[in-house]
C-alpha atoms as a PDB file:
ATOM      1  CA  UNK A   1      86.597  87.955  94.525  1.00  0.00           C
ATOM      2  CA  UNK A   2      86.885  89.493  98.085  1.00  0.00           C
ATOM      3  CA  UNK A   3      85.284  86.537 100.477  1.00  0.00           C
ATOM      4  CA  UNK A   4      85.796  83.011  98.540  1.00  0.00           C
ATOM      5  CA  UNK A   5      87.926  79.787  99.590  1.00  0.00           C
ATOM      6  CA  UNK A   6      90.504  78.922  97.750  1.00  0.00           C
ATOM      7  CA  UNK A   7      90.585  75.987  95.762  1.00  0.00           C
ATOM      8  CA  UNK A   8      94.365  73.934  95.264  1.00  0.00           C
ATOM      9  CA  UNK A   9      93.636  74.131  91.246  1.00  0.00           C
ATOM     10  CA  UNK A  10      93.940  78.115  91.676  1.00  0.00           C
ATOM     11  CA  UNK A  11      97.303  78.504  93.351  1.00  0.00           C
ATOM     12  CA  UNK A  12     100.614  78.581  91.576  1.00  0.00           C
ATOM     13  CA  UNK A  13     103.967  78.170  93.902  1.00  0.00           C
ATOM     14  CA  UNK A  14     107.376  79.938  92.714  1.00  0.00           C
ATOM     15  CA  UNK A  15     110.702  81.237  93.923  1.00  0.00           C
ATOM     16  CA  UNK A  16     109.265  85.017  93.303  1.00  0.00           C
ATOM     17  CA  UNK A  17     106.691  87.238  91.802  1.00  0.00           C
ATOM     18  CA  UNK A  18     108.607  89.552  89.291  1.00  0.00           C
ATOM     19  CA  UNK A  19     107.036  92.579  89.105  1.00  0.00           C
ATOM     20  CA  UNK A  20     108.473  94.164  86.408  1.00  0.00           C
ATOM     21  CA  UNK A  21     107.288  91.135  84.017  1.00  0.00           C
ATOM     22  CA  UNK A  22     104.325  90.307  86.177  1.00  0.00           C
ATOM     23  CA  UNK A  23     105.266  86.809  86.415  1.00  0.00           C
ATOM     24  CA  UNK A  24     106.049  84.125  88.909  1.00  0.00           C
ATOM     25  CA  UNK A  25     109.898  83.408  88.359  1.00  0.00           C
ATOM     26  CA  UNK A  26     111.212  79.550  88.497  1.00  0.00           C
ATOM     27  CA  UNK A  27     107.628  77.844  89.085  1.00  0.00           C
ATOM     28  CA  UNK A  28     107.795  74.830  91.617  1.00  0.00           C
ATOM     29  CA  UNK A  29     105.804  72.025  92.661  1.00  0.00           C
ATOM     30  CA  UNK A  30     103.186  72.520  95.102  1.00  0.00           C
ATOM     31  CA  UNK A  31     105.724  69.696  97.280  1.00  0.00           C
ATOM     32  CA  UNK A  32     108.745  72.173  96.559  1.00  0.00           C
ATOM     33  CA  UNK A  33     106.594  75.187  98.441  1.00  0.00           C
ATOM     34  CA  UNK A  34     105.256  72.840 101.378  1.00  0.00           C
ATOM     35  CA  UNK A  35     109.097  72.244 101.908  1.00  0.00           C
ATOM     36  CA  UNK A  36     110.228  75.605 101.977  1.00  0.00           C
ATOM     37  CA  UNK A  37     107.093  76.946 104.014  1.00  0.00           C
ATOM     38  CA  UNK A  38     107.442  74.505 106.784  1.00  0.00           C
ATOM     39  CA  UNK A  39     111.478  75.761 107.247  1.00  0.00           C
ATOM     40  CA  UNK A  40     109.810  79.509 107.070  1.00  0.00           C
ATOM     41  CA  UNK A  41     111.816  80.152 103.771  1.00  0.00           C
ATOM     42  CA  UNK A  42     110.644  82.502 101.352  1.00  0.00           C
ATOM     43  CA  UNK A  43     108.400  81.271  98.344  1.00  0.00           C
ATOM     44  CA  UNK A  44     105.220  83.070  96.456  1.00  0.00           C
ATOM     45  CA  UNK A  45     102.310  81.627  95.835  1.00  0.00           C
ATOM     46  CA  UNK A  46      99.812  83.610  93.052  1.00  0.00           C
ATOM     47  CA  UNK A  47      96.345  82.962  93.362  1.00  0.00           C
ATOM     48  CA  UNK A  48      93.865  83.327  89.848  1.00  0.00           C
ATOM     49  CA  UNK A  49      92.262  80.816  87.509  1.00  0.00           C
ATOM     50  CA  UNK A  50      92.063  80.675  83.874  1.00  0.00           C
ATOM     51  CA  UNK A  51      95.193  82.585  82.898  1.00  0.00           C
ATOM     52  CA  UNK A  52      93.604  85.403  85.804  1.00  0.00           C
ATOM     53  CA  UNK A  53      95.634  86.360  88.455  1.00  0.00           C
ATOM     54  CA  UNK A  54      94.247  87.671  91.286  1.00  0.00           C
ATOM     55  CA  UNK A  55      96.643  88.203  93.460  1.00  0.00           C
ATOM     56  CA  UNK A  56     100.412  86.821  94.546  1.00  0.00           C
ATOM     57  CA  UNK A  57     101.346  86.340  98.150  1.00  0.00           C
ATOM     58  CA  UNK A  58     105.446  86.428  99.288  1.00  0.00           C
ATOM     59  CA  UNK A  59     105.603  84.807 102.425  1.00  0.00           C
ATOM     60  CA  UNK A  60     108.920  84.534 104.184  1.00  0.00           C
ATOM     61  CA  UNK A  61     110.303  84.152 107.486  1.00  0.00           C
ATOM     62  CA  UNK A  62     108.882  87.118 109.406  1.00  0.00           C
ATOM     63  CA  UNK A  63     106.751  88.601 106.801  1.00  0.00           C
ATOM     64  CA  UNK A  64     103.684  88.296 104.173  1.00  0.00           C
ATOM     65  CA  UNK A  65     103.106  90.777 101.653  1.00  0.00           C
ATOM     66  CA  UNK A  66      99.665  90.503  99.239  1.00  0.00           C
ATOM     67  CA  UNK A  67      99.931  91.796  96.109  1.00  0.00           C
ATOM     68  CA  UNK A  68      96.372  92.746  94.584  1.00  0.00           C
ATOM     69  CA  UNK A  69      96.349  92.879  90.772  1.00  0.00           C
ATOM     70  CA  UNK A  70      93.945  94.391  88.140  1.00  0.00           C
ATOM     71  CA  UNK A  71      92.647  92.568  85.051  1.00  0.00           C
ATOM     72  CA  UNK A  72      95.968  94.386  83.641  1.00  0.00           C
ATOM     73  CA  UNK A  73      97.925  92.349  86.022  1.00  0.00           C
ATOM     74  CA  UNK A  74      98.979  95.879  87.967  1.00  0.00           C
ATOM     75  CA  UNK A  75      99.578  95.773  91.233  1.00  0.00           C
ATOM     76  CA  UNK A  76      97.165  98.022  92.219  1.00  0.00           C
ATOM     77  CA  UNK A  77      97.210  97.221  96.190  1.00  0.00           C
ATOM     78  CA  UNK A  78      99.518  96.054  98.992  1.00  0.00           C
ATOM     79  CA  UNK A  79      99.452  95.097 102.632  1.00  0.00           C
ATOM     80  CA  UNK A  80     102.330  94.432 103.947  1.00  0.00           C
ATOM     81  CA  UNK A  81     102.144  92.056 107.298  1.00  0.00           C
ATOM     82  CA  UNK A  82     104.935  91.793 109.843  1.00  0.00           C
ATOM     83  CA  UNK A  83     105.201  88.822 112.816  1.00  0.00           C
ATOM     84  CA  UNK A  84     105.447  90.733 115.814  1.00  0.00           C
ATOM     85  CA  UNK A  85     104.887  87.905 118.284  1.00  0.00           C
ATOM     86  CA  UNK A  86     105.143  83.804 117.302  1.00  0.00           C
ATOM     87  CA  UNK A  87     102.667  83.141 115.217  1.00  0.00           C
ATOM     88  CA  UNK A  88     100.792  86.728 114.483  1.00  0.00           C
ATOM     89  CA  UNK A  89     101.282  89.357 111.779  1.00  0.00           C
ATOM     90  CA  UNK A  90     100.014  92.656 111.945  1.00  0.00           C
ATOM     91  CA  UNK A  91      98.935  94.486 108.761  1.00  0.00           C
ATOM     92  CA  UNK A  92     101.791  97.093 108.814  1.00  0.00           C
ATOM     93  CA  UNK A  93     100.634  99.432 105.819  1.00  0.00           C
ATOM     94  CA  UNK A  94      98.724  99.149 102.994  1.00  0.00           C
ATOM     95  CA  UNK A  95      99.464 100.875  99.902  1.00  0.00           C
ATOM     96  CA  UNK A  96      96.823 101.724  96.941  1.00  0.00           C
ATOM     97  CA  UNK A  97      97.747 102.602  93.464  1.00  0.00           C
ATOM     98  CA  UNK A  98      96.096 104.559  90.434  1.00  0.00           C
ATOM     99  CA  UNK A  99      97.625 103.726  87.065  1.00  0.00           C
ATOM    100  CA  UNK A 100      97.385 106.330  84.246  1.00  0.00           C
ATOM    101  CA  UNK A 101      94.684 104.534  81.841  1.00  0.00           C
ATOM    102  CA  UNK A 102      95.839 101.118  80.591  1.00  0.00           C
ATOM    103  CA  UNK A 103      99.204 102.088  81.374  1.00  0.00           C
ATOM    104  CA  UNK A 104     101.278 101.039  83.901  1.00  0.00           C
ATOM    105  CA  UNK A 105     102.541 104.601  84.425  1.00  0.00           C
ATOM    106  CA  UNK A 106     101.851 105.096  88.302  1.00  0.00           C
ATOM    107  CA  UNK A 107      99.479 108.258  88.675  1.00  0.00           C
ATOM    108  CA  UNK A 108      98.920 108.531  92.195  1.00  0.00           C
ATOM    109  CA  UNK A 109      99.108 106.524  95.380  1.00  0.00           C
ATOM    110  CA  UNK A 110      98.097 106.688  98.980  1.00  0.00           C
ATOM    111  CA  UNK A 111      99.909 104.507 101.574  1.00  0.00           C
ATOM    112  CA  UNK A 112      98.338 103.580 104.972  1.00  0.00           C
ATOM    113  CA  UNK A 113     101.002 103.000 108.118  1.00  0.00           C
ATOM    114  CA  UNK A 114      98.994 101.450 110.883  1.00  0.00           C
ATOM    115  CA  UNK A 115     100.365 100.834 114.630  1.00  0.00           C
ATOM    116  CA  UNK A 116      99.245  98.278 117.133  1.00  0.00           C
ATOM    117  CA  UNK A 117      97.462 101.019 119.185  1.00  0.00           C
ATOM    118  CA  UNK A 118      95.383 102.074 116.426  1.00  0.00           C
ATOM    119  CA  UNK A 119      97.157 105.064 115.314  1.00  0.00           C
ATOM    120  CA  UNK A 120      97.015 105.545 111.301  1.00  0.00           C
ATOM    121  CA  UNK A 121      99.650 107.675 109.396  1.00  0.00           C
ATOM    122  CA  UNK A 122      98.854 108.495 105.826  1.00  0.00           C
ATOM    123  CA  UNK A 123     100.701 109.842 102.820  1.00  0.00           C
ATOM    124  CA  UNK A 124      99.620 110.537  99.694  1.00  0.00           C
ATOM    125  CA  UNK A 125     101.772 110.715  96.486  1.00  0.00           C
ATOM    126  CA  UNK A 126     101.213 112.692  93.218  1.00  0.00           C
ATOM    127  CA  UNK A 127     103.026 111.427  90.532  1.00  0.00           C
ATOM    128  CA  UNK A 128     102.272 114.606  88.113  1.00  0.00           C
ATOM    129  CA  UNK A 129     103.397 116.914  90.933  1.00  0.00           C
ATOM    130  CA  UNK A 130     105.969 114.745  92.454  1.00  0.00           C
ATOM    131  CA  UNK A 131     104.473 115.847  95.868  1.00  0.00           C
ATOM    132  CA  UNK A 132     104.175 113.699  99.351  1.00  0.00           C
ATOM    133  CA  UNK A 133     101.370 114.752 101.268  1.00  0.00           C
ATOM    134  CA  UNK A 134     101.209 113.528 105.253  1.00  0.00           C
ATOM    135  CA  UNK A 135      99.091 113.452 107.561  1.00  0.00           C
ATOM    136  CA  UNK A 136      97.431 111.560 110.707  1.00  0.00           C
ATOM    137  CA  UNK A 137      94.132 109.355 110.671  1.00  0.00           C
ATOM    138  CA  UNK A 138      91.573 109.072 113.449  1.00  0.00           C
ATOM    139  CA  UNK A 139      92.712 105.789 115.544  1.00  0.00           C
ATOM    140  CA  UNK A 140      91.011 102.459 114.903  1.00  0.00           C
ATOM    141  CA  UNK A 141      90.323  99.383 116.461  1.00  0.00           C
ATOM    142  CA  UNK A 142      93.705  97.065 115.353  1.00  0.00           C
ATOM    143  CA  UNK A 143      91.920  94.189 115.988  1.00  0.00           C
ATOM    144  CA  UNK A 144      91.149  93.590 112.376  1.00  0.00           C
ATOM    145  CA  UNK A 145      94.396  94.158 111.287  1.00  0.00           C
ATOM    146  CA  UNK A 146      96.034  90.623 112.632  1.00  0.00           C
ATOM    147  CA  UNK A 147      96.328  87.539 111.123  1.00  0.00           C
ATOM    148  CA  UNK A 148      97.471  83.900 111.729  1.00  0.00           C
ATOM    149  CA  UNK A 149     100.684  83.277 110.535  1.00  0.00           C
ATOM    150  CA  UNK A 150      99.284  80.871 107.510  1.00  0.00           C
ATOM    151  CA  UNK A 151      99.491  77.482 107.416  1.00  0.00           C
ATOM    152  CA  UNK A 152     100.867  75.866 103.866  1.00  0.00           C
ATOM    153  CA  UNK A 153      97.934  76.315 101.173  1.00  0.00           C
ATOM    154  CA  UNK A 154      95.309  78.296 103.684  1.00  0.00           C
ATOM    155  CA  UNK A 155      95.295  81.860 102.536  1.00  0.00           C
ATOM    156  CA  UNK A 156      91.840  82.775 102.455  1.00  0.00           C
ATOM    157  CA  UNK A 157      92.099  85.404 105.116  1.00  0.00           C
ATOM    158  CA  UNK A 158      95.208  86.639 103.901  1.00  0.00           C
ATOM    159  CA  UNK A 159      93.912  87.810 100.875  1.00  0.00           C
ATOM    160  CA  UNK A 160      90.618  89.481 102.192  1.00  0.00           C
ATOM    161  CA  UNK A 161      90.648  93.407 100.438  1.00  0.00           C
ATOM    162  CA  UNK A 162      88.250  94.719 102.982  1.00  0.00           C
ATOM    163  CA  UNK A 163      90.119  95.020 106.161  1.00  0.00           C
END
């Protein structure tokens, strides 16, 4: 489900994704969420079909985070955007979990902190261990990592995994 448009029947507009009960809390009309985007307040909008979530978006004032979730409804990825001029985020990190088995007991996860000039920090977490592992990526070429601010109900490139 990486490159597909998405259709109005597949979106699902609330106050917040609770993560805990991996739910949307207090659902709202799809009028409700045009509202609040168009004053940049903060809403979520999840994204699945068929009792399938595939992912929730939080979209507030200054910032979009995209919650990826596995057929177990974890959260097993993030990217967290920031606007850093009118109109453009910029994919501030990205964060990748591993669950132990069908649990959602975090094993280990590896977070990605990207910069505007292409520089890449990385740490990796061990659950087991409790240890933080750091280190510095090669640059890259940012120019993937912007997006649009999104207009109400167009979040295709949003939730794009491959970056």
């Amino acid at each position: 489900m990486d490159l597909f448009t998405i259709e109005a029947s597949m979106l699902t507009y609330g106050n917040r994704w609770f993560r805990g009960k991996k739910r949307i809390i207090e659902q709202w009309e799809e009028s409700h969420a045009c509202e609040v985007h168009s004053s940049r307040g903060t809403y979520v909008v999840v994204v699945g079909q068929n009792e399938r979530s595939f992912c929730f978006i939080e979209i507030s004032k200054e910032a979009v985070t995209v919650g990826f979730l596995d057929d177990l409804i974890r959260e097993y990825l993030t990217y967290s955007f920031r606007e850093l001029s009118p109109g453009k985020l910029f994919l501030k990190s990205a964060r990748h979990r591993n669950f132990e088995g069908e649990s959602d007991k975090l094993k280990t996860a590896k977070i990605f902190y990207f910069e505007t000039d292409g520089r890449v920090h990385i740490e990796e977490y061990d659950d087991k261990t409790q240890t933080v592992e750091s280190s510095d990526a090669e640059s890259v070429d940012p120019a993937g990592y912007w997006e649009d601010y999104p207009e109400f109900g167009k979040y295709d490139s949003l939730i794009r995994i491959e970056r």
